[in-house]
N, C-alpha and C. Protein backbone atom coordinates (compact mmCIF):
# COMPACT_ATOMS: atom_id res chain seq x y z
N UNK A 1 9.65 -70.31 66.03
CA UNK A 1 8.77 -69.16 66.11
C UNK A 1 7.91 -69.13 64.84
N UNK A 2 6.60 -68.97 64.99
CA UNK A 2 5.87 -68.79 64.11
C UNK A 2 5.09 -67.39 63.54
N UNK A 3 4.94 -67.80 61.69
CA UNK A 3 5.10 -65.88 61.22
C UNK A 3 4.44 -65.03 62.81
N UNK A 4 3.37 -65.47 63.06
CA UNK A 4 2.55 -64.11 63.91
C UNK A 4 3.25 -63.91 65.33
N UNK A 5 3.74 -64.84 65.77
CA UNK A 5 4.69 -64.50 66.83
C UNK A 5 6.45 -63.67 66.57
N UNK A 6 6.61 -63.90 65.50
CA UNK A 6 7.76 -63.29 64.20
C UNK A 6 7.64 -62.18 64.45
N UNK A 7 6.09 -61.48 63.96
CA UNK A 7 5.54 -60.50 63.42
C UNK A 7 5.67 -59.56 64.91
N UNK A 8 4.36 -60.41 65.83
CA UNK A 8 4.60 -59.62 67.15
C UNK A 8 5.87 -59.25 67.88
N UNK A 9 7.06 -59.91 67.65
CA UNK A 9 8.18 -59.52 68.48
C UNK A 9 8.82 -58.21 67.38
N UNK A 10 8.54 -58.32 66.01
CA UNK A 10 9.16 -57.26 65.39
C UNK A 10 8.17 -56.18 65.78
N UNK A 11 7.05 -56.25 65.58
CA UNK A 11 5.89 -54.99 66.22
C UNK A 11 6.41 -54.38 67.69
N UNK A 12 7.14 -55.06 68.88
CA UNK A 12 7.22 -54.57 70.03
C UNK A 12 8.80 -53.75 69.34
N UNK A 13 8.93 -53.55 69.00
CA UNK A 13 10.67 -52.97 68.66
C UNK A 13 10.12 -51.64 68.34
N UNK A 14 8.52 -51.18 68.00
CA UNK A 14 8.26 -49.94 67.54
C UNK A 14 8.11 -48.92 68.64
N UNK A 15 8.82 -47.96 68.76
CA UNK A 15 9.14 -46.68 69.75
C UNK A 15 7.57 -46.44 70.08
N UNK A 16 6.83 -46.10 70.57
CA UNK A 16 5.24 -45.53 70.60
C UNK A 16 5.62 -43.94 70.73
N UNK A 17 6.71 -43.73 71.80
CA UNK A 17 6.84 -42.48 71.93
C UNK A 17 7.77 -41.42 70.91
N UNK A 18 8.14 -42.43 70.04
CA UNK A 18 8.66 -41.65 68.56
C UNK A 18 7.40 -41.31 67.45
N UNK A 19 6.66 -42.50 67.29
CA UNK A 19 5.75 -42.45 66.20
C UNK A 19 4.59 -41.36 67.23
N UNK A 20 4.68 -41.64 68.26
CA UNK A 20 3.37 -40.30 68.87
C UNK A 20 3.77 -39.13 68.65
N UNK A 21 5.03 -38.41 68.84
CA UNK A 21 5.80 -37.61 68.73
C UNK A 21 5.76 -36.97 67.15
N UNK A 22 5.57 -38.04 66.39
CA UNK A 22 5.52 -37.38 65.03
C UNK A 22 4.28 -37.26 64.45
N UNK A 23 3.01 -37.80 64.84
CA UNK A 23 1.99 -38.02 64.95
C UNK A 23 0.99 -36.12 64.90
N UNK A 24 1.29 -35.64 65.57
CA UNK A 24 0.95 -34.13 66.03
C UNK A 24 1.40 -33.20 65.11
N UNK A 25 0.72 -32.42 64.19
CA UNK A 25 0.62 -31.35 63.39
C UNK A 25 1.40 -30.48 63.99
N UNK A 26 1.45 -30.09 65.33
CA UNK A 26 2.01 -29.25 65.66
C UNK A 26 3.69 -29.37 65.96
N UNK A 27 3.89 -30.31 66.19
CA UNK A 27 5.20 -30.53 66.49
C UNK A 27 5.54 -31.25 65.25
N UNK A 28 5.48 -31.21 64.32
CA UNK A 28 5.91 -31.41 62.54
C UNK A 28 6.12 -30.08 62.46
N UNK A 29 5.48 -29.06 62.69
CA UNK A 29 6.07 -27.42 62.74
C UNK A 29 6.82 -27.28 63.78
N UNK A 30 6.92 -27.87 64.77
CA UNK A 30 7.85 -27.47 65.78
C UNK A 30 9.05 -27.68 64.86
N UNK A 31 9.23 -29.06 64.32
CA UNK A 31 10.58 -29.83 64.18
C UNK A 31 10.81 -28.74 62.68
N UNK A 32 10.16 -28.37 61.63
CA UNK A 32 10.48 -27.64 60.61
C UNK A 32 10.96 -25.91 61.10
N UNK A 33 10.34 -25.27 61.96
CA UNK A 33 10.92 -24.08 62.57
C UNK A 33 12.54 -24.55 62.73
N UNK A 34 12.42 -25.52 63.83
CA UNK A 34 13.93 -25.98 64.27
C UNK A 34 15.02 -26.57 62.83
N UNK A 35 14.67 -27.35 62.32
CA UNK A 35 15.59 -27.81 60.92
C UNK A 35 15.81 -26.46 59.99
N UNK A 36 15.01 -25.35 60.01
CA UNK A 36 14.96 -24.71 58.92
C UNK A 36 15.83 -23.29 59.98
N UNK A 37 15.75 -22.61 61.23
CA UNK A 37 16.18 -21.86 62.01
C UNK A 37 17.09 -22.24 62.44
N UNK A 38 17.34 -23.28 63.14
CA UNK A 38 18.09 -23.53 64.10
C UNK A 38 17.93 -23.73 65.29
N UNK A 39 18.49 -24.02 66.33
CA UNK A 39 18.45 -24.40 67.79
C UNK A 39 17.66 -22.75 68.30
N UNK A 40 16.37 -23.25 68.78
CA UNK A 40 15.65 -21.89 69.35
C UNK A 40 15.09 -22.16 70.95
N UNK A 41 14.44 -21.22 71.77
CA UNK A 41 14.24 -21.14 72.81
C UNK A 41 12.52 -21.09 72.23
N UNK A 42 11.91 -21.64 73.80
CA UNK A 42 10.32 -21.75 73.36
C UNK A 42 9.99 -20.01 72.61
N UNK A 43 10.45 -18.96 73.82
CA UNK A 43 9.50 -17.66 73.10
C UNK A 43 9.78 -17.47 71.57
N UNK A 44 11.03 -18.05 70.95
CA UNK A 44 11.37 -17.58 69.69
C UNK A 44 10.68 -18.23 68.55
N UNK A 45 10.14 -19.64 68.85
CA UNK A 45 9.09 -20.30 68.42
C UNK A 45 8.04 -20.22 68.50
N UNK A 46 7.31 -19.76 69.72
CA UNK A 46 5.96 -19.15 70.25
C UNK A 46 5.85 -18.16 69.18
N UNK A 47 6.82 -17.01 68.62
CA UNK A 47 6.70 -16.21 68.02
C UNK A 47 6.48 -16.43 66.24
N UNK A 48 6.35 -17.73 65.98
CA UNK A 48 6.14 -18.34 64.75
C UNK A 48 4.76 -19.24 64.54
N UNK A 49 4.10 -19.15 66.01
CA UNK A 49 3.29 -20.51 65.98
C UNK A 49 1.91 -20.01 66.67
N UNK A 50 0.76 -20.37 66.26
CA UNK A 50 -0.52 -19.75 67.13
C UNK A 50 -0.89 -20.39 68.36
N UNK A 51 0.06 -21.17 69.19
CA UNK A 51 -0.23 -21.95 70.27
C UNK A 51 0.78 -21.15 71.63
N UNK A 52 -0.24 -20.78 72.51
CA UNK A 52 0.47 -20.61 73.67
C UNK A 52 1.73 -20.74 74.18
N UNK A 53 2.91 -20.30 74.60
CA UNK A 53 4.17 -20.84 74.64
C UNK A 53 3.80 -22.47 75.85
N UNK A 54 2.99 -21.90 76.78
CA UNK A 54 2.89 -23.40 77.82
C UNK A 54 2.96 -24.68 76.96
N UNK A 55 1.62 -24.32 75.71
CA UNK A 55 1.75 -25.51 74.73
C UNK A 55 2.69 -25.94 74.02
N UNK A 56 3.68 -24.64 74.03
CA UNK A 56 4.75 -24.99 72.67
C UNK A 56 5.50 -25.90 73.93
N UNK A 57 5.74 -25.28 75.12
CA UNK A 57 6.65 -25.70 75.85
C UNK A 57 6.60 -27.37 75.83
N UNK A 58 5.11 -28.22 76.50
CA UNK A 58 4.69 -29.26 76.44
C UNK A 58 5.14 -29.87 75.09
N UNK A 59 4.70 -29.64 74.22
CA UNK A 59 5.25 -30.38 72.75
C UNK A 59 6.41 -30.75 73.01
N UNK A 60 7.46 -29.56 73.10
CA UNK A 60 9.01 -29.70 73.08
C UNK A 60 9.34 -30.79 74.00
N UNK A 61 8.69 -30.64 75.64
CA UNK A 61 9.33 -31.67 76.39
C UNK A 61 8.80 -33.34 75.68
N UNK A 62 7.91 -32.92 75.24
CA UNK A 62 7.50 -34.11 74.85
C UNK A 62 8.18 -34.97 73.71
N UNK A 63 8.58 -34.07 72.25
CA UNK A 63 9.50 -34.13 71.76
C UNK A 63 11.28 -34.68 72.38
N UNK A 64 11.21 -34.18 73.30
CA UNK A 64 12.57 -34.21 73.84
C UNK A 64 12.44 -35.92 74.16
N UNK A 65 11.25 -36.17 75.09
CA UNK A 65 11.73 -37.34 75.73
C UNK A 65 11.34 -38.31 74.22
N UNK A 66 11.18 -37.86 73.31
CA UNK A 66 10.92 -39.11 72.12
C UNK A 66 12.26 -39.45 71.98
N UNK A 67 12.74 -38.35 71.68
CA UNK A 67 14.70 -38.55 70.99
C UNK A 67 14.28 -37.74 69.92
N UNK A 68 13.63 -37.04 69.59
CA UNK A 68 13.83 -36.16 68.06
C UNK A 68 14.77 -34.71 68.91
N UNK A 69 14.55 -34.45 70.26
CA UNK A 69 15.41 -33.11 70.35
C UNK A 69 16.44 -33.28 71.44
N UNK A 70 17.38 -32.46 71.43
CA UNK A 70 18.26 -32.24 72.54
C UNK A 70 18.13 -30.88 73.13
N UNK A 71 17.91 -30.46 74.03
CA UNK A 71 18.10 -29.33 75.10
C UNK A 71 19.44 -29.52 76.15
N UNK A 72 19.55 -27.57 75.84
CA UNK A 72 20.78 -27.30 77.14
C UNK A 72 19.91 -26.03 77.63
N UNK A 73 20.56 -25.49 78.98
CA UNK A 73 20.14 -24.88 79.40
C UNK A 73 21.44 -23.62 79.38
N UNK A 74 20.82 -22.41 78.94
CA UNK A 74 21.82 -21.38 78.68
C UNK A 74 21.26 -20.11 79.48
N UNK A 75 21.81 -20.32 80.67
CA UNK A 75 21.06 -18.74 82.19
C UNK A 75 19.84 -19.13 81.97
N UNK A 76 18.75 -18.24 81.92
CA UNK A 76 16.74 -18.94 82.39
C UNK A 76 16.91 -19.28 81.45
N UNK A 77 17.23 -20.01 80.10
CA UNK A 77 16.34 -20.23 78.75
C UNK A 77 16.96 -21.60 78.51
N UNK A 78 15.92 -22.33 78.28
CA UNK A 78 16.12 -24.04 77.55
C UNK A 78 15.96 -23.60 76.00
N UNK A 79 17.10 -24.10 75.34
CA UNK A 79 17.34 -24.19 73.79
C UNK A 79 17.31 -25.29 73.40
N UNK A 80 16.25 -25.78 72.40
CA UNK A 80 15.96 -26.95 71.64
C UNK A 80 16.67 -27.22 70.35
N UNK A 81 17.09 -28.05 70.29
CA UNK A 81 17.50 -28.18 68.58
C UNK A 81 17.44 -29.78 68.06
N UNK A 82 17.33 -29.82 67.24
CA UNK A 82 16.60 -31.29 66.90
C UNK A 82 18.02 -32.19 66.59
N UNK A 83 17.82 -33.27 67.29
CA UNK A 83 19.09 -34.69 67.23
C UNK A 83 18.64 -35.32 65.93
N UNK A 84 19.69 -35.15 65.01
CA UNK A 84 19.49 -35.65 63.85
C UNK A 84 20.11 -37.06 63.58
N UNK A 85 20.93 -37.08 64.45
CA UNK A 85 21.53 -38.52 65.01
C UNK A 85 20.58 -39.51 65.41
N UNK A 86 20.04 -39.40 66.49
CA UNK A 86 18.95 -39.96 66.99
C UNK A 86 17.80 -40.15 66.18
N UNK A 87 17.50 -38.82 65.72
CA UNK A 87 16.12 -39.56 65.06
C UNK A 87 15.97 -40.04 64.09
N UNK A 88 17.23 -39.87 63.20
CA UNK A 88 17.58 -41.07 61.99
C UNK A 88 17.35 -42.21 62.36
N UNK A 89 18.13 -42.28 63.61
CA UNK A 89 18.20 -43.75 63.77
C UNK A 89 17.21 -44.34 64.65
N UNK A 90 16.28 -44.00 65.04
CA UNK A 90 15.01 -44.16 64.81
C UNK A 90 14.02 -44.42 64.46
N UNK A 91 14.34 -43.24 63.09
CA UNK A 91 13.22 -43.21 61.81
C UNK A 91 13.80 -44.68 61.06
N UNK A 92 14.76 -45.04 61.16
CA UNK A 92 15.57 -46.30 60.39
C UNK A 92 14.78 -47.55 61.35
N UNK A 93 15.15 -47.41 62.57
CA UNK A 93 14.37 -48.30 62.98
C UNK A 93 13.19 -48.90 62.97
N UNK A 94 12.15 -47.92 62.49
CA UNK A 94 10.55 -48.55 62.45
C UNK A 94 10.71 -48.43 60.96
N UNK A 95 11.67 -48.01 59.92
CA UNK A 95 11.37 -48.72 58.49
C UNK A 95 12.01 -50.31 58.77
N UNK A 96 12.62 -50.77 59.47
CA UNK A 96 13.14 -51.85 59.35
C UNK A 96 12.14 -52.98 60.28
N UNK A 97 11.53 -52.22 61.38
CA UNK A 97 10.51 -52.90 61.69
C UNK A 97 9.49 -53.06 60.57
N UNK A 98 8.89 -52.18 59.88
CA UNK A 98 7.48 -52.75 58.91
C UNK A 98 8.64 -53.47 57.51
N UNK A 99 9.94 -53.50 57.43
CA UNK A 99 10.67 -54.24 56.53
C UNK A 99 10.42 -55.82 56.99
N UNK A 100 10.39 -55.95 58.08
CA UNK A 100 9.96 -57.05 58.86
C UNK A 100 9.21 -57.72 58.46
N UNK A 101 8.08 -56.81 59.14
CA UNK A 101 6.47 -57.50 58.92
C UNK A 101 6.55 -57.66 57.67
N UNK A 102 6.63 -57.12 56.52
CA UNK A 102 6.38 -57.24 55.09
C UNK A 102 6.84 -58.74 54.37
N UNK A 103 8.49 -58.88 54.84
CA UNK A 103 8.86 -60.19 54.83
C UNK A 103 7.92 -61.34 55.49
N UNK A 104 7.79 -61.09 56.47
CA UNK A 104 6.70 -62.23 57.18
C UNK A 104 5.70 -62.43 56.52
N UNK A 105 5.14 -61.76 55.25
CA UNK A 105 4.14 -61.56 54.88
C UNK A 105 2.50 -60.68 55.41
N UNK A 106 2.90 -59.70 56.07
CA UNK A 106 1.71 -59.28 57.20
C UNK A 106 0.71 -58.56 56.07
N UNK A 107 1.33 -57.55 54.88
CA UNK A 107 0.94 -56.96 54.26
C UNK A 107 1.36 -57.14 52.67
């Protein structure tokens, strides 16, 4: 295997839907409400944030399917709270991907 084919197979190992997920201003406040509160329901966050709950809602699912959150459902209300498990290991993962590329020499 050669460096740029090296390079490209370590580049496909990168989540898109983790780094998009963290990508959004708004859900960097989602995830700091949640680390700093605790496991909340959309209205209790809506109530911290200038975005529509529909929007907060969208973020969250969106969040959810990255792996930064876990939801249960407790009678009508979905409670979010952020997987710190998961998204460590995650966040570990795409430092070890650009640990990669760097070795290969990309940068």
């Amino acid at each position: 295997m050669n460096r740029d084919q090296a390079i490209e197979k370590a580049l496909s190992n990168i989540d898109s839907d983790f780094v998009k997920a963290l990508a959004e201003p708004v859900r960097i406040e989602i995830l700091k409400l949640l680390i700093l509160h605790g496991a909340s329901d959309v209205k209790t966050l809506a109530e911290h944030l200038p975005q529509d709950r529909s929007v907060i809602s969208r973020h969250l699912t969106m969040m959810e399917k990255a792996g930064l959150l876990n939801v249960k459902k407790e009678g009508r209300h979905m409670i979010y709270c952020v997987d710190g498990e998961r998204s460590l290991e995650k966040s570990e993962q795409l430092v070890n991907t650009i640990r990669q590329c760097v070795q290969f020499g990309c940068c």
